[in-house]
N, C-alpha and C. Protein backbone atom coordinates (compact mmCIF):
# COMPACT_ATOMS: atom_id res chain seq x y z
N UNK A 1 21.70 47.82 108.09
CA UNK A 1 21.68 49.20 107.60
C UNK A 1 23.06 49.63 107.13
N UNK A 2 23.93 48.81 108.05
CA UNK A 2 25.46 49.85 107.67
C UNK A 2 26.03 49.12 106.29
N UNK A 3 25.32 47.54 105.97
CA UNK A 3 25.95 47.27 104.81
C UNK A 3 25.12 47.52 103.78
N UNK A 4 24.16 48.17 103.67
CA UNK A 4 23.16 48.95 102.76
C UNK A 4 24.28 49.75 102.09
N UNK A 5 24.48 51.03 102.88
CA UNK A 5 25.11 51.72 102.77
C UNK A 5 26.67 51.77 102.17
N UNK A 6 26.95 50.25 102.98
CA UNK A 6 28.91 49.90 102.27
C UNK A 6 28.49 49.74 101.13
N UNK A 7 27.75 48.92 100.34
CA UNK A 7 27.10 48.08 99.34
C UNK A 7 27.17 49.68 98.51
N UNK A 8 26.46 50.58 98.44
CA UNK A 8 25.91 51.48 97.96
C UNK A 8 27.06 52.16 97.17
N UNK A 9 28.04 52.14 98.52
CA UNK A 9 29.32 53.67 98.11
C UNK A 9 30.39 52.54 97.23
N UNK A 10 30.17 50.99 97.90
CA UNK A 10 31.15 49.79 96.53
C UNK A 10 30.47 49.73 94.95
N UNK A 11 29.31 50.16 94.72
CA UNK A 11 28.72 50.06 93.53
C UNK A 11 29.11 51.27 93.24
N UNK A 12 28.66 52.32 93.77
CA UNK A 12 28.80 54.15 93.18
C UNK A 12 30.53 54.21 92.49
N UNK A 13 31.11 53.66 93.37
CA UNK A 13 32.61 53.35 92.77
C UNK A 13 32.79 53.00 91.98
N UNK A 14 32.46 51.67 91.75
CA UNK A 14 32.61 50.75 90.34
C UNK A 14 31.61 51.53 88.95
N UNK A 15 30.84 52.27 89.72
CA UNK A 15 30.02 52.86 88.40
C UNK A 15 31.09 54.26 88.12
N UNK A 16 31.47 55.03 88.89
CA UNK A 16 32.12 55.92 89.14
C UNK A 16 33.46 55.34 87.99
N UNK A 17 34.27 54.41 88.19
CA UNK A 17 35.41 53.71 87.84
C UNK A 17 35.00 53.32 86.17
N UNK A 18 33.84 53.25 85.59
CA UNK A 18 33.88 52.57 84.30
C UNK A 18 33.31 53.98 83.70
N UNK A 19 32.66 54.83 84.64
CA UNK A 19 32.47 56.36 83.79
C UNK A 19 33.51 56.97 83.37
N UNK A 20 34.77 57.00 84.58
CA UNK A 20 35.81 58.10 84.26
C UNK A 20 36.62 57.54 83.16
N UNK A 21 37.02 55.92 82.93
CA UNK A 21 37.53 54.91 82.31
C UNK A 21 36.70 55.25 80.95
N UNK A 22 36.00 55.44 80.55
CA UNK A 22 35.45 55.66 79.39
C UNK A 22 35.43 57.05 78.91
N UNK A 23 35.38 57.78 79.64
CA UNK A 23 35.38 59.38 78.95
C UNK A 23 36.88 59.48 78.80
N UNK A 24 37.64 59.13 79.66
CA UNK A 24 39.31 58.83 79.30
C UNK A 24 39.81 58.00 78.19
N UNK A 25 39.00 57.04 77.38
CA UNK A 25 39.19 56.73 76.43
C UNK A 25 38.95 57.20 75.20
N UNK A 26 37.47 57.85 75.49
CA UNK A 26 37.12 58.45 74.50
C UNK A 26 38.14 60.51 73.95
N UNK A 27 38.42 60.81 75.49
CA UNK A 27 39.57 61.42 75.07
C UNK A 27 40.90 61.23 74.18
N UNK A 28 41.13 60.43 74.99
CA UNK A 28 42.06 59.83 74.18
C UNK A 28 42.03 59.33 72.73
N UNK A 29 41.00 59.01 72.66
CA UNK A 29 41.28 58.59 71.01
C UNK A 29 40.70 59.67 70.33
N UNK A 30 40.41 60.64 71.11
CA UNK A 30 40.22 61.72 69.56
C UNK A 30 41.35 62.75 69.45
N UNK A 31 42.44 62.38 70.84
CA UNK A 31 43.49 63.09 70.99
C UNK A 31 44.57 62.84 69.93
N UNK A 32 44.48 60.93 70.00
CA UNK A 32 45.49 60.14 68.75
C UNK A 32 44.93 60.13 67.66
N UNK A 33 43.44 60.59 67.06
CA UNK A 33 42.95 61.00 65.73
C UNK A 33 43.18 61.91 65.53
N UNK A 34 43.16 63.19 66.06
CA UNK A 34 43.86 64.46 65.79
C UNK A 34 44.83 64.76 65.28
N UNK A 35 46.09 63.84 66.40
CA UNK A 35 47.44 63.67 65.51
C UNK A 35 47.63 63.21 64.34
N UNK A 36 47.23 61.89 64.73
CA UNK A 36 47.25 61.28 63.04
C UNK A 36 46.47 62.06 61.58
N UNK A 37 45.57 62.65 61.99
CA UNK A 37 44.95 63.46 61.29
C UNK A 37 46.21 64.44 60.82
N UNK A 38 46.53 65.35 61.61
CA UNK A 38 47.75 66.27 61.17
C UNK A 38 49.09 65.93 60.43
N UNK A 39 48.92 64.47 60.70
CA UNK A 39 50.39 63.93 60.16
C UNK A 39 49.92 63.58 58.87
N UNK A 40 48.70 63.04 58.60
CA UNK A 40 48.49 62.32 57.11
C UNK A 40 47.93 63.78 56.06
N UNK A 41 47.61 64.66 56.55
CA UNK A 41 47.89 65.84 55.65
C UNK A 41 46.64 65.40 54.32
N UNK A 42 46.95 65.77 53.43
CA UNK A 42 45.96 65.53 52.38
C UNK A 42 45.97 64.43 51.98
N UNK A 43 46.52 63.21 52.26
CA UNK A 43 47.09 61.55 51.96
C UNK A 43 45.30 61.56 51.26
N UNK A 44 45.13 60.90 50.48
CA UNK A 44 43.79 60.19 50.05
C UNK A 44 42.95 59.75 50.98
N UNK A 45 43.69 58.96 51.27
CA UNK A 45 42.90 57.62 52.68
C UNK A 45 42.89 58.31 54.35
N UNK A 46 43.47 59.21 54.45
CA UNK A 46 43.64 59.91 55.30
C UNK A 46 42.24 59.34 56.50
N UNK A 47 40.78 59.73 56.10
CA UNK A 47 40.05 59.49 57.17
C UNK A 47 39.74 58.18 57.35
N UNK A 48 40.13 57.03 56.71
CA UNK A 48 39.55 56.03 57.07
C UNK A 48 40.78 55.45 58.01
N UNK A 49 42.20 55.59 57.70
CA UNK A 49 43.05 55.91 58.50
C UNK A 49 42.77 56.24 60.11
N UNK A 50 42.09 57.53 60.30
CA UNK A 50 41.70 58.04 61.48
C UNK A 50 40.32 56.93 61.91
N UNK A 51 39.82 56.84 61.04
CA UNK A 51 38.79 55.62 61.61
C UNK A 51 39.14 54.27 62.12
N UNK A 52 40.31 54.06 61.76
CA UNK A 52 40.61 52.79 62.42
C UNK A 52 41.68 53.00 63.67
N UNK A 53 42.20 54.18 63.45
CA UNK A 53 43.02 54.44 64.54
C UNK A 53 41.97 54.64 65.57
N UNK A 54 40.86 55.14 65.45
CA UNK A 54 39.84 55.51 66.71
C UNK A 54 38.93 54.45 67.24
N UNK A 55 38.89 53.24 66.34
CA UNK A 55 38.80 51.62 66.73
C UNK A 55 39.39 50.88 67.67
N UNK A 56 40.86 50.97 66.96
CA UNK A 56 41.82 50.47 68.20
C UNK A 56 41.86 51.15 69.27
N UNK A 57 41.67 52.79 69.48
CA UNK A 57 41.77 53.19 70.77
C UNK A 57 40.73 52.96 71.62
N UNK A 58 39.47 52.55 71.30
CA UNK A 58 38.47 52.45 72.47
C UNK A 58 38.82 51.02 72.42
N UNK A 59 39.76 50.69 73.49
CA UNK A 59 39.45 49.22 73.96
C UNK A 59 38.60 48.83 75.49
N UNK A 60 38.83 47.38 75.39
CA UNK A 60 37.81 47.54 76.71
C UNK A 60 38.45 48.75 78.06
N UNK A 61 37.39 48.79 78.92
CA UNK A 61 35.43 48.66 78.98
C UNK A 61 34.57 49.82 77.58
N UNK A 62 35.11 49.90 76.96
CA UNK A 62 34.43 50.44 76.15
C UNK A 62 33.74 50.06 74.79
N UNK A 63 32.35 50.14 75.03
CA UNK A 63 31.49 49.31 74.02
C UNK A 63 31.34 50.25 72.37
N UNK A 64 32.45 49.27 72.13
CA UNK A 64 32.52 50.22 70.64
C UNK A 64 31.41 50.53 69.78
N UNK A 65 30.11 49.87 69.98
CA UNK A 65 29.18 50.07 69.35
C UNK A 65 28.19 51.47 69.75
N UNK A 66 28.61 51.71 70.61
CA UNK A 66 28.03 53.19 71.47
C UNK A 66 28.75 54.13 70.83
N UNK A 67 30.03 54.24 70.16
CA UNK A 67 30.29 55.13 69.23
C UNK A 67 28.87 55.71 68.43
N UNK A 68 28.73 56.94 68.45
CA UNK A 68 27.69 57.76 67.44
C UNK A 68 28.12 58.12 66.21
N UNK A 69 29.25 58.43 66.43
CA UNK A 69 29.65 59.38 64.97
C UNK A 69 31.39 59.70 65.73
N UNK A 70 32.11 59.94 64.40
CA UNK A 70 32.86 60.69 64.54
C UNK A 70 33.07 61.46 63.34
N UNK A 71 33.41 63.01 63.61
CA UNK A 71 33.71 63.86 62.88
C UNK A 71 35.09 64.20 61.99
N UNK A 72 35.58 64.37 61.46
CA UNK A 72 36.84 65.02 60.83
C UNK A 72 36.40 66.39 59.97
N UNK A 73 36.83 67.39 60.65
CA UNK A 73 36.55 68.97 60.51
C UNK A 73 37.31 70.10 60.80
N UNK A 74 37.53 70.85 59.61
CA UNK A 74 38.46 72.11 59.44
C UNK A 74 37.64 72.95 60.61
N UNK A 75 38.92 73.76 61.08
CA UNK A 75 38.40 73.94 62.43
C UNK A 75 39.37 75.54 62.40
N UNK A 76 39.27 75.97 63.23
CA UNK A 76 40.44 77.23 63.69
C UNK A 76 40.81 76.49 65.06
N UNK A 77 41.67 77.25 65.90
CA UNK A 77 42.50 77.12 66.93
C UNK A 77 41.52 76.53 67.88
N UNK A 78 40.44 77.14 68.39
CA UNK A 78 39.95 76.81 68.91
C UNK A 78 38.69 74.99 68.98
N UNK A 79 38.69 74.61 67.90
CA UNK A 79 37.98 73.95 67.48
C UNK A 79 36.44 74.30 66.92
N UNK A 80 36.24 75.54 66.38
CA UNK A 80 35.02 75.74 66.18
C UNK A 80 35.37 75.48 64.32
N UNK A 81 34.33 75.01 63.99
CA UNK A 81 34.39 74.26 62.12
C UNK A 81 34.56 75.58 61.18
N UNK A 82 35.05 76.17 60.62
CA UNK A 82 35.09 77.15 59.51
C UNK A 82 35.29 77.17 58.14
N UNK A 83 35.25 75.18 57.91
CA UNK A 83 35.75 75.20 56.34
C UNK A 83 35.11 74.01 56.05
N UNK A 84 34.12 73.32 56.62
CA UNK A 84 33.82 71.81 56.28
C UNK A 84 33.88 70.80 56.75
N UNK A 85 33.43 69.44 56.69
CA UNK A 85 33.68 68.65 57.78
C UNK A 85 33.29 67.39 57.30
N UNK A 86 34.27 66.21 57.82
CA UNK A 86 33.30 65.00 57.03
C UNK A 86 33.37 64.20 58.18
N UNK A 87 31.20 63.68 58.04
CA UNK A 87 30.74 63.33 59.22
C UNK A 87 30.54 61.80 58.93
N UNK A 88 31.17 61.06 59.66
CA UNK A 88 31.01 59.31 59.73
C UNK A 88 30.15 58.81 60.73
N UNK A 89 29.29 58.45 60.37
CA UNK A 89 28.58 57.90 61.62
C UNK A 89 28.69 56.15 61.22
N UNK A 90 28.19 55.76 62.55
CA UNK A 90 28.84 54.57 63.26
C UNK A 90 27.53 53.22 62.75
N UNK A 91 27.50 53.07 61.18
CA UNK A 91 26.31 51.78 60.95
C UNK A 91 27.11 51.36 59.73
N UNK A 92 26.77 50.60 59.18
CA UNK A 92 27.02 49.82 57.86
C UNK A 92 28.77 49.62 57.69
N UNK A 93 29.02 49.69 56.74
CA UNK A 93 30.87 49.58 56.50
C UNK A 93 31.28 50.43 55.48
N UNK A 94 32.71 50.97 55.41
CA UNK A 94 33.35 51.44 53.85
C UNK A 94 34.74 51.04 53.36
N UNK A 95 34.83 50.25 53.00
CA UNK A 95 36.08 49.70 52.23
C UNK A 95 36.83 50.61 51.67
N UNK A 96 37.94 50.78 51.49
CA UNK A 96 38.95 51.85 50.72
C UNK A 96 40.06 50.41 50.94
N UNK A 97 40.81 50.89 49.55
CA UNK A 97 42.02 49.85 49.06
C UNK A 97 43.11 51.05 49.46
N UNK A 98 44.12 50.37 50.21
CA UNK A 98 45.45 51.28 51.00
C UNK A 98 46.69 50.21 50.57
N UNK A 99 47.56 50.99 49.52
CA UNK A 99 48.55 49.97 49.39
C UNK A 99 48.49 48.34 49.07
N UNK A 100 47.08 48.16 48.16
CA UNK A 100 46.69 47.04 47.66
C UNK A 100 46.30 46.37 48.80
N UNK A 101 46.02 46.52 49.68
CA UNK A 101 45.11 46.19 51.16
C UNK A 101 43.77 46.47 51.09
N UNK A 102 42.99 45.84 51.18
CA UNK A 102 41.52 46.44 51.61
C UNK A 102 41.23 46.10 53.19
N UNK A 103 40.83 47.83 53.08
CA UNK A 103 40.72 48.22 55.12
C UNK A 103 39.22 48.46 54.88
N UNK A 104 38.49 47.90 55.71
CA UNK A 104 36.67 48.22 56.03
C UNK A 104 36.63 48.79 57.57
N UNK A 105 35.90 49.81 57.58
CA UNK A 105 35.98 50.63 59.06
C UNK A 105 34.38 50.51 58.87
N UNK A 106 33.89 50.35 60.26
CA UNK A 106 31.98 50.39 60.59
C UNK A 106 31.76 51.75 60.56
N UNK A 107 32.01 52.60 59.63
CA UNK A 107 31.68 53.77 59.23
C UNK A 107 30.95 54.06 57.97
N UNK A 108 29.82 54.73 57.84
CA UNK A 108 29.61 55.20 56.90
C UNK A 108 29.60 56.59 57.24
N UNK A 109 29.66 57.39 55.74
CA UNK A 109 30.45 59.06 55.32
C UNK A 109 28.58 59.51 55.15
N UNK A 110 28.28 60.54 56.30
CA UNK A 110 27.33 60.61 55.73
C UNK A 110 27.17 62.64 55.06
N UNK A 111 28.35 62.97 55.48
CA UNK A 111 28.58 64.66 55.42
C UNK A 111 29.76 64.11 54.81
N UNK A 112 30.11 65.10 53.53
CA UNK A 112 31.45 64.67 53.09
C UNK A 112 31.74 66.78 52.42
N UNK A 113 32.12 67.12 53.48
CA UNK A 113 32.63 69.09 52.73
C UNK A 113 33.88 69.46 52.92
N UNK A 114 34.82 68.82 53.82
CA UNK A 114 35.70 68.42 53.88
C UNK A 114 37.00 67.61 53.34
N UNK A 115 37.30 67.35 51.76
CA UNK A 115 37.91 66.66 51.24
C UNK A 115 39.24 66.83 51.35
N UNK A 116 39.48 65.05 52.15
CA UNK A 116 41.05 65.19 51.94
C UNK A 116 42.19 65.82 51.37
N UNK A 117 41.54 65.87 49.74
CA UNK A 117 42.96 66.35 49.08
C UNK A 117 42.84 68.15 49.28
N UNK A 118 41.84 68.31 49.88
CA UNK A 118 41.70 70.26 50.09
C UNK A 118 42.72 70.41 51.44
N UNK A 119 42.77 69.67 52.11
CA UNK A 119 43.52 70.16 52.87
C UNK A 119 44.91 70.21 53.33
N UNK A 120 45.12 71.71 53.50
CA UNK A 120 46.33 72.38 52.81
C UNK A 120 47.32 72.57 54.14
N UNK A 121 48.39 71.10 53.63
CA UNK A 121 49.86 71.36 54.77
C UNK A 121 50.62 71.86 53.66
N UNK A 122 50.52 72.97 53.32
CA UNK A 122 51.41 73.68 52.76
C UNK A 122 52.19 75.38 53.36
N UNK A 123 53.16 75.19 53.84
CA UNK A 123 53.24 76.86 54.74
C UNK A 123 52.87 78.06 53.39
N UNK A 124 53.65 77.72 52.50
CA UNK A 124 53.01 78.83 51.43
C UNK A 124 51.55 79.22 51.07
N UNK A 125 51.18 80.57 51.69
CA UNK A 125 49.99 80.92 51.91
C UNK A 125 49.21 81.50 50.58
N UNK A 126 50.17 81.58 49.97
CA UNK A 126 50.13 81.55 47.78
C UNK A 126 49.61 80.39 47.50
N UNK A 127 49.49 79.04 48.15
CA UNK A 127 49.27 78.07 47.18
C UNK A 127 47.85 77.66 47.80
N UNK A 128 47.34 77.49 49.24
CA UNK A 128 46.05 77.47 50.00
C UNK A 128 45.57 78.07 50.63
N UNK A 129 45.82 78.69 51.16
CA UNK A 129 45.99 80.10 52.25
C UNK A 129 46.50 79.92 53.67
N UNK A 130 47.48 78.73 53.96
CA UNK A 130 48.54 78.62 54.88
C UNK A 130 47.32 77.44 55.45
N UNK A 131 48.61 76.69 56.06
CA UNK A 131 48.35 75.43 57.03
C UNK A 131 46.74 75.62 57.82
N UNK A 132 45.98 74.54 57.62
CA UNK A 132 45.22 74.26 58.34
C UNK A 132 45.22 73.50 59.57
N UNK A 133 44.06 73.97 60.40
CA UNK A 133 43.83 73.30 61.97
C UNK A 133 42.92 72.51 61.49
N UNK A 134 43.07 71.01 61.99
CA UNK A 134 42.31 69.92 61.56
C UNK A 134 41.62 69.62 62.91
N UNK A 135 40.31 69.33 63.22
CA UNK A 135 39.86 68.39 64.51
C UNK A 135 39.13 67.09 64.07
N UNK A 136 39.44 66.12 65.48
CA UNK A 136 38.54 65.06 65.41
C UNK A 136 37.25 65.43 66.65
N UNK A 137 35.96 65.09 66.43
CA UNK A 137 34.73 64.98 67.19
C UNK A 137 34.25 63.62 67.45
N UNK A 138 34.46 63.14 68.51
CA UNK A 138 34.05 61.88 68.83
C UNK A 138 32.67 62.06 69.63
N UNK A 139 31.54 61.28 69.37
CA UNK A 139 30.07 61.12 70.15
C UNK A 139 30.01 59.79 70.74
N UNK A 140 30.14 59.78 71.84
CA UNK A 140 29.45 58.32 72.24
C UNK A 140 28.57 58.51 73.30
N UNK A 141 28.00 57.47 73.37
CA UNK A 141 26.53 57.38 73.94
C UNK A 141 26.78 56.68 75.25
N UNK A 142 27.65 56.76 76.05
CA UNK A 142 27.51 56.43 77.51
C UNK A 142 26.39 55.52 77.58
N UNK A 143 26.37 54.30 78.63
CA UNK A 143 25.49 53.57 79.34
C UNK A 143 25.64 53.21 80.65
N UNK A 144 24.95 53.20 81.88
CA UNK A 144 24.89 53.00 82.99
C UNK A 144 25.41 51.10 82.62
N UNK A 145 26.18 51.47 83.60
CA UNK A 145 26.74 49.41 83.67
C UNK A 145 26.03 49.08 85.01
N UNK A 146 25.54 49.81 86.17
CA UNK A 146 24.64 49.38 87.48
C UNK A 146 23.75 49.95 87.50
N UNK A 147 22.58 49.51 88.36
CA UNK A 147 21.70 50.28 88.50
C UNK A 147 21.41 51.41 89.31
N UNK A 148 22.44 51.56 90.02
CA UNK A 148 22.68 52.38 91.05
C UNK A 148 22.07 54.17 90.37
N UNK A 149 22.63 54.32 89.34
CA UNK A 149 22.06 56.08 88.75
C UNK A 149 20.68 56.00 88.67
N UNK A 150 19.67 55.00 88.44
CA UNK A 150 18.18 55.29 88.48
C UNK A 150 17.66 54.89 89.59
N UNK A 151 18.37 54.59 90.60
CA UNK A 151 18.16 54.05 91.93
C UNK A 151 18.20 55.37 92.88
N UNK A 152 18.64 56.29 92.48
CA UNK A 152 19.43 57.25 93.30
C UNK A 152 19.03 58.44 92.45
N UNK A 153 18.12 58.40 91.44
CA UNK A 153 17.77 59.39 91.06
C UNK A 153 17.99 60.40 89.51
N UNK A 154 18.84 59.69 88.91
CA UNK A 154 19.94 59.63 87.80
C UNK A 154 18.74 59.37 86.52
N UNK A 155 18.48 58.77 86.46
CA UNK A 155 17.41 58.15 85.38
C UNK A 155 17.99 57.19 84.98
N UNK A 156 17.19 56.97 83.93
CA UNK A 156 17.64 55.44 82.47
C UNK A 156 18.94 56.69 81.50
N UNK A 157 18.70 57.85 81.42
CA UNK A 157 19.62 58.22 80.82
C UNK A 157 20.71 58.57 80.82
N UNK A 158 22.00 58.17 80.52
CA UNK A 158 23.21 58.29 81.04
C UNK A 158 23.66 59.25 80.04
N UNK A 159 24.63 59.54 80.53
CA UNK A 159 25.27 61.01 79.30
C UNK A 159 25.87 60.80 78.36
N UNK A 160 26.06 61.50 76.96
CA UNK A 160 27.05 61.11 76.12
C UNK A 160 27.84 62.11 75.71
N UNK A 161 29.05 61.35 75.68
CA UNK A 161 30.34 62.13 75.83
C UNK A 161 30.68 62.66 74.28
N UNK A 162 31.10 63.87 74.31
CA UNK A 162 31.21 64.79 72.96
C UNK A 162 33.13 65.22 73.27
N UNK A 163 33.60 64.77 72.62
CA UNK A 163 35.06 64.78 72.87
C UNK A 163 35.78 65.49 71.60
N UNK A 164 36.46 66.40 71.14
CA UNK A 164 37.23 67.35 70.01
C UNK A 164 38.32 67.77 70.57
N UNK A 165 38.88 66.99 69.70
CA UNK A 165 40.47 67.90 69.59
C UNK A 165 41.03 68.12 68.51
N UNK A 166 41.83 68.69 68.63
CA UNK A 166 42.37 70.11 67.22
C UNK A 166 43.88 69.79 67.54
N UNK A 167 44.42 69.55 66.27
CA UNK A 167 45.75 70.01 65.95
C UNK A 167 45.67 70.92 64.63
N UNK A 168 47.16 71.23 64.28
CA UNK A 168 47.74 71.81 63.02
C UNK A 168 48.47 71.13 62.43
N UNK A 169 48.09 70.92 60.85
CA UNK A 169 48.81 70.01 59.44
C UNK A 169 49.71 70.39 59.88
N UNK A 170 50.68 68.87 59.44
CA UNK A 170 52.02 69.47 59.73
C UNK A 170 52.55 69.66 58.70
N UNK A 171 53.21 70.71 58.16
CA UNK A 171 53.43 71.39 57.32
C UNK A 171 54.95 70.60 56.59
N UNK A 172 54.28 71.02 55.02
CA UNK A 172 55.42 70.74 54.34
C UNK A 172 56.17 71.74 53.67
N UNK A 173 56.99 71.80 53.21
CA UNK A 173 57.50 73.04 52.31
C UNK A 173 57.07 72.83 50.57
């Protein structure tokens, strides 16, 4: 009975340990898309940029294919969208040529209202109407790695993590 129980609280852990490990990643990389987002300003290539930066950040335990979508969207301070948004979700591929390089990210653009070159790191509020707040929206689809959550009452469905963060273009003169 008592190693029922050890058994129980050593699995709840390890499930516990690859949940928090994954929503911490997935923070994280929409924390370092954000930035990078703010730094590349209206650059052309700008989101596919952020798409590969948000590649490299989910490394393991995180099953990059559970990515849903990620967003890039004019936002206010808070992160709520007020100007457009371009939505990538996570099937097929898109090539863009960067500096005579061709970069392919497992993204396809399937919302595009949001265009790079609209957005305005300019402080002069004469030329766009002053610096924009840019966010990234990351979706992933969580999966139970034990069986322990439908054992205990949890279901087959595990949660998926909705992660946004917001910076501000960084402004040019």
């Amino acid at each position: 009975m008592v190693f029922m129980v050890f058994i129980t609280v050593i699995v709840a852990i390890a499930e516990f340990a690859f949940f928090l490990t994954i929503k911490i990643a997935v923070t994280n990389a929409a924390q370092d898309a954000a930035q990078l987002a703010s730094e590349l300003g209206n650059t052309s290539y700008a989101d596919n940029m952020i798409l590969q930066l948000v590649e490299k950040d989910m490394g393991a335990p995180v099953d990059k294919s559970k990515i849903a979508s990620v967003e890039i969207i004019s936002t206010d301070l808070y992160g709520k969208t007020n100007n457009g948004e371009d939505f990538w979700q996570r099937t097929g591929s898109t090539t863009v040529t960067i500096n005579s390089v061709a970069v392919t990210v497992p993204y396809t653009e399937t919302t595009k209202t949001y265009l790079e070159a609209s957005r305005c790191n300019v402080i002069l509020v004469t030329v766009c109407g002053g610096v924009d707040w840019i966010g990234v929206k990351i979706i992933y689809n969580y999966s139970w790695v034990t069986p322990l959550p439908s054992l205990v009452g949890l279901g087959a469905t595990a949660p998926q993590f909705v992660q946004t963060s917001v910076s501000r273009l960084e402004p040019i003169q």
